[in-house]
C-alpha atoms as a PDB file:
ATOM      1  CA  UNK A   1       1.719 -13.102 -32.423  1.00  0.00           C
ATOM      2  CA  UNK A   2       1.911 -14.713 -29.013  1.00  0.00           C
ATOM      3  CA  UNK A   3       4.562 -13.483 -26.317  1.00  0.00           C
ATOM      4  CA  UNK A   4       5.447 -14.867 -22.822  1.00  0.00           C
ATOM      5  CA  UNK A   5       6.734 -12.234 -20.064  1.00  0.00           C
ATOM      6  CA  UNK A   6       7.983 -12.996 -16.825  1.00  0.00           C
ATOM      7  CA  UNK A   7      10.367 -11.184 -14.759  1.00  0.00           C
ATOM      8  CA  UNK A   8      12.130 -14.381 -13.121  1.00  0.00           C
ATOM      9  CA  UNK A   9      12.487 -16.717 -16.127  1.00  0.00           C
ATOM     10  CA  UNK A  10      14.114 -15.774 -19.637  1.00  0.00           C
ATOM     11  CA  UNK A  11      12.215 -19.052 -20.881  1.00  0.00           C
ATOM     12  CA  UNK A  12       9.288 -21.268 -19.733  1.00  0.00           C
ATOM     13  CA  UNK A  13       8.708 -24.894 -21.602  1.00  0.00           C
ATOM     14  CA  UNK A  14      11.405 -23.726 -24.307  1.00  0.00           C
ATOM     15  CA  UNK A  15       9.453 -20.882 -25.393  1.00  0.00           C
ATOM     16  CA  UNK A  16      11.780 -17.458 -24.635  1.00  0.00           C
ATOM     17  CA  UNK A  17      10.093 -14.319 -21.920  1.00  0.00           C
ATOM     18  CA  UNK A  18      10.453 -10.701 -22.444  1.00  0.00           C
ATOM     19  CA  UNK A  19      10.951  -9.348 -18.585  1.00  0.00           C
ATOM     20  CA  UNK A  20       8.314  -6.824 -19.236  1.00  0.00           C
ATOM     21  CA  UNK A  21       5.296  -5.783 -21.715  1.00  0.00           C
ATOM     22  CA  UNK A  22       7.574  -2.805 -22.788  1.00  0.00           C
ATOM     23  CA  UNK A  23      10.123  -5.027 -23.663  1.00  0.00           C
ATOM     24  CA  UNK A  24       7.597  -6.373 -26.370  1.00  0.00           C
ATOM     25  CA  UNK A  25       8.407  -4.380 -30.218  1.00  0.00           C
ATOM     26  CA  UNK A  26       4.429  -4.613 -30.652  1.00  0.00           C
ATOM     27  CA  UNK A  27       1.232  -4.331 -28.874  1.00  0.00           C
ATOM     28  CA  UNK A  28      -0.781  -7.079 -28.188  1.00  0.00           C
ATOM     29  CA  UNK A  29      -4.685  -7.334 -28.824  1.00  0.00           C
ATOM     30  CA  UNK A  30      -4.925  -9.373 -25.723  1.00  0.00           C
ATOM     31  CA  UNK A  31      -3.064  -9.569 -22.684  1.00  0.00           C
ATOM     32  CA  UNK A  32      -4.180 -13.101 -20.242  1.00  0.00           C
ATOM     33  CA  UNK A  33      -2.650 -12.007 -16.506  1.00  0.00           C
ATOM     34  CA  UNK A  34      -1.888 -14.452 -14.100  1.00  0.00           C
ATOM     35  CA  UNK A  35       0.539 -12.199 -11.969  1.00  0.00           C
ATOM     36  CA  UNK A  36       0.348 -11.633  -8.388  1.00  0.00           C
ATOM     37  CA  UNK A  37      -2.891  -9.878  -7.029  1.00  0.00           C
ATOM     38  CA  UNK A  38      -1.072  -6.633  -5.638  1.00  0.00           C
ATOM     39  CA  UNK A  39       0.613  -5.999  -9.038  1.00  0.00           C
ATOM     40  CA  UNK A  40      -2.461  -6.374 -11.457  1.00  0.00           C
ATOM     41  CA  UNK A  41      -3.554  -3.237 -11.197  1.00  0.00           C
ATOM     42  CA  UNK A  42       0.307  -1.696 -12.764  1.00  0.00           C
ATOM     43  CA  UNK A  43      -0.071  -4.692 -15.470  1.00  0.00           C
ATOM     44  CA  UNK A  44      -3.209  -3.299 -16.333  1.00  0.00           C
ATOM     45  CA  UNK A  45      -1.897   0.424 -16.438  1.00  0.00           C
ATOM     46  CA  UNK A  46       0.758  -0.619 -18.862  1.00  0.00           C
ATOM     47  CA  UNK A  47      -1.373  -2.478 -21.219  1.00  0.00           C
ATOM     48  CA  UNK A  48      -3.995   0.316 -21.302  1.00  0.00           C
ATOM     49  CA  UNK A  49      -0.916   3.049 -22.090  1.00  0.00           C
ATOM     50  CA  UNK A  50       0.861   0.309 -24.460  1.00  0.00           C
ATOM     51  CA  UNK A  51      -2.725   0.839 -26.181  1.00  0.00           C
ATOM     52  CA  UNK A  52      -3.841  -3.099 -25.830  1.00  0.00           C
ATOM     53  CA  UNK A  53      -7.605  -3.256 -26.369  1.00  0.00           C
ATOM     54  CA  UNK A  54      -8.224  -6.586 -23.972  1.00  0.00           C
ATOM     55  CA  UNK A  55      -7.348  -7.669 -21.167  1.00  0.00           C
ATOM     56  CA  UNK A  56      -8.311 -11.637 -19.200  1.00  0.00           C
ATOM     57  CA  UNK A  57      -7.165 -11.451 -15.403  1.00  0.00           C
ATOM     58  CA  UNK A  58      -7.268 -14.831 -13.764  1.00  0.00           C
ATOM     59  CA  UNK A  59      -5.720 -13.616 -10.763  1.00  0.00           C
ATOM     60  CA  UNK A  60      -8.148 -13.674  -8.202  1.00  0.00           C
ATOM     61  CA  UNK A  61      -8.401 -11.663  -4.375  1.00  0.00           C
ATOM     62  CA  UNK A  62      -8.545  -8.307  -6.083  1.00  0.00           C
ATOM     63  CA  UNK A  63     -11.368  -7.315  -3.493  1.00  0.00           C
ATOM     64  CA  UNK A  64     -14.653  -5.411  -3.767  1.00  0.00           C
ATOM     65  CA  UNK A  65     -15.395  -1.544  -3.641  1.00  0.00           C
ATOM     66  CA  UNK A  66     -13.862   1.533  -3.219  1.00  0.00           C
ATOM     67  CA  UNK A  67      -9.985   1.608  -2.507  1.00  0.00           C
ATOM     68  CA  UNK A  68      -9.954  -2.444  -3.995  1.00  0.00           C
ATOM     69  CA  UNK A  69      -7.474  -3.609  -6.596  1.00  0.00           C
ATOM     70  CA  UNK A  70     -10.406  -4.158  -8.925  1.00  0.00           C
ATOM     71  CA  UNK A  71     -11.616  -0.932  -8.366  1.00  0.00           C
ATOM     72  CA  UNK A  72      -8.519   0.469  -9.288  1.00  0.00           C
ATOM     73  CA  UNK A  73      -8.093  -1.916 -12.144  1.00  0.00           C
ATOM     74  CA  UNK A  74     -11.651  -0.598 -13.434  1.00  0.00           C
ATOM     75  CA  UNK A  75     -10.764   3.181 -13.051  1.00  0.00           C
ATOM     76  CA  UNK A  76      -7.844   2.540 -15.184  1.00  0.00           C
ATOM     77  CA  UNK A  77      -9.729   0.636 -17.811  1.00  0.00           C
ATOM     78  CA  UNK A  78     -12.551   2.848 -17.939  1.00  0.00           C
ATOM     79  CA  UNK A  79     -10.359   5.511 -18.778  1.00  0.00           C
ATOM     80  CA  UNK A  80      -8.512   4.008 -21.456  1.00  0.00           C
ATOM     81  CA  UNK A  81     -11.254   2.164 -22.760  1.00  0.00           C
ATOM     82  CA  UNK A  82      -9.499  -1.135 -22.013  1.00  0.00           C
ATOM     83  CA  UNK A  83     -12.540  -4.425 -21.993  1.00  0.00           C
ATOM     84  CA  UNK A  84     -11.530  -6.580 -18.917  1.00  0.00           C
ATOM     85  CA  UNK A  85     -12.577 -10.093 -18.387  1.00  0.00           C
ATOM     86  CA  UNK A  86     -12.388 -10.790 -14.728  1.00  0.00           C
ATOM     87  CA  UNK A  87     -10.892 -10.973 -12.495  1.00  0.00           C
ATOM     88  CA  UNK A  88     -11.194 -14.695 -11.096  1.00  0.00           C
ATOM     89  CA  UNK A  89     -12.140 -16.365 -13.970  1.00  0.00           C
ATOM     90  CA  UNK A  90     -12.003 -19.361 -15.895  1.00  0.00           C
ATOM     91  CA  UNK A  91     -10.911 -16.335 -19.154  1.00  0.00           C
ATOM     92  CA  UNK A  92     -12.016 -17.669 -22.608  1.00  0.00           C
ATOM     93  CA  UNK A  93     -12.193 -20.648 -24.731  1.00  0.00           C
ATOM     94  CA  UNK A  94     -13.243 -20.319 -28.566  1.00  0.00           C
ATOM     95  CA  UNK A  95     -12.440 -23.605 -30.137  1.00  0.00           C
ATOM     96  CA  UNK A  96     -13.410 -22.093 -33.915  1.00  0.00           C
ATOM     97  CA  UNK A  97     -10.686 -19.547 -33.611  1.00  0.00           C
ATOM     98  CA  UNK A  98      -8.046 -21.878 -31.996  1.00  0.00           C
ATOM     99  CA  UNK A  99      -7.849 -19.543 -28.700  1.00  0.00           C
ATOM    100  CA  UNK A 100      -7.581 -21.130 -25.210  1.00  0.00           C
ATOM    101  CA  UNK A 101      -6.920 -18.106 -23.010  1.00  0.00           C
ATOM    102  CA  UNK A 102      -8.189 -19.911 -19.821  1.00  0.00           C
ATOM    103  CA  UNK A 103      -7.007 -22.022 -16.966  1.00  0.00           C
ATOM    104  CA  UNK A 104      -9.217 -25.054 -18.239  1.00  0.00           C
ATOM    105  CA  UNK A 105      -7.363 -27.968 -18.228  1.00  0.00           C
ATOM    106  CA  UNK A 106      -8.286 -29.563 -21.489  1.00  0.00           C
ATOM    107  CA  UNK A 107      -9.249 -27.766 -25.147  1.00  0.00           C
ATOM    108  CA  UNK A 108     -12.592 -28.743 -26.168  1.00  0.00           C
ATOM    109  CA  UNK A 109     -13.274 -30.037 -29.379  1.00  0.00           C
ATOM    110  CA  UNK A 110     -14.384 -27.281 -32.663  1.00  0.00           C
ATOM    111  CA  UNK A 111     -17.562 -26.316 -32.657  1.00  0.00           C
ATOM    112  CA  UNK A 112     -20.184 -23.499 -32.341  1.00  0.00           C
ATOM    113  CA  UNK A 113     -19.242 -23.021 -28.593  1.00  0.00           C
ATOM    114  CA  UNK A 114     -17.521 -20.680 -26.754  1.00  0.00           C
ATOM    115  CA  UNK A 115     -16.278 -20.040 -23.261  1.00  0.00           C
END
């Protein structure tokens, strides 16, 4: 299953948003975040108690060390045992299983690559 969530828009290219990732009826394996830097950390926080196991965050300026957003996004993923990719990244790419969870522009053709 795939699911869009925004809190502004109820739909984005025709495809219908939950406000929230409580609103959702399931959990997702994945979450891909591209919210604002200053909220990441409480997207995170739900995800880990919603009991996703992944999470890409594209959003970059999170800062470095102690007191940073990405260190509190790591304290709440270590203790949840949420994986994080991120954040500032390009996310991930595997053509073979039809998953473009990146900013990348284009899809690359199938093959034994992966991003």
């Amino acid at each position: 299953k795939v699911a869009w969530i925004n809190p502004r828009h109820a739909e984005i290219d025709g495809i219908r948003t939950v406000k929230r990732l409580k609103d959702l009826d399931w959990v997702p394996e994945l979450v891909v975040i591209t919210a604002p830097a200053a909220i990441v950390p409480q997207v995170i926080r739900t995800a880990a108690e919603r009991g996703v196991q992944s999470a890409i965050i594209l959003t970059a300026h999170l800062g470095e060390g102690p007191g940073s957003l990405s260190a509190q996004v790591e304290a709440v993923a270590r203790k949840h045992g949420l994986r994080i990719l991120g954040p500032h990244c390009l996310g991930v790419i595997a053509p073979h299983a039809r998953l473009n969870a990146s900013i990348a522009a284009h899809f690359p053709q199938a093959g034994d690559l992966a991003l």
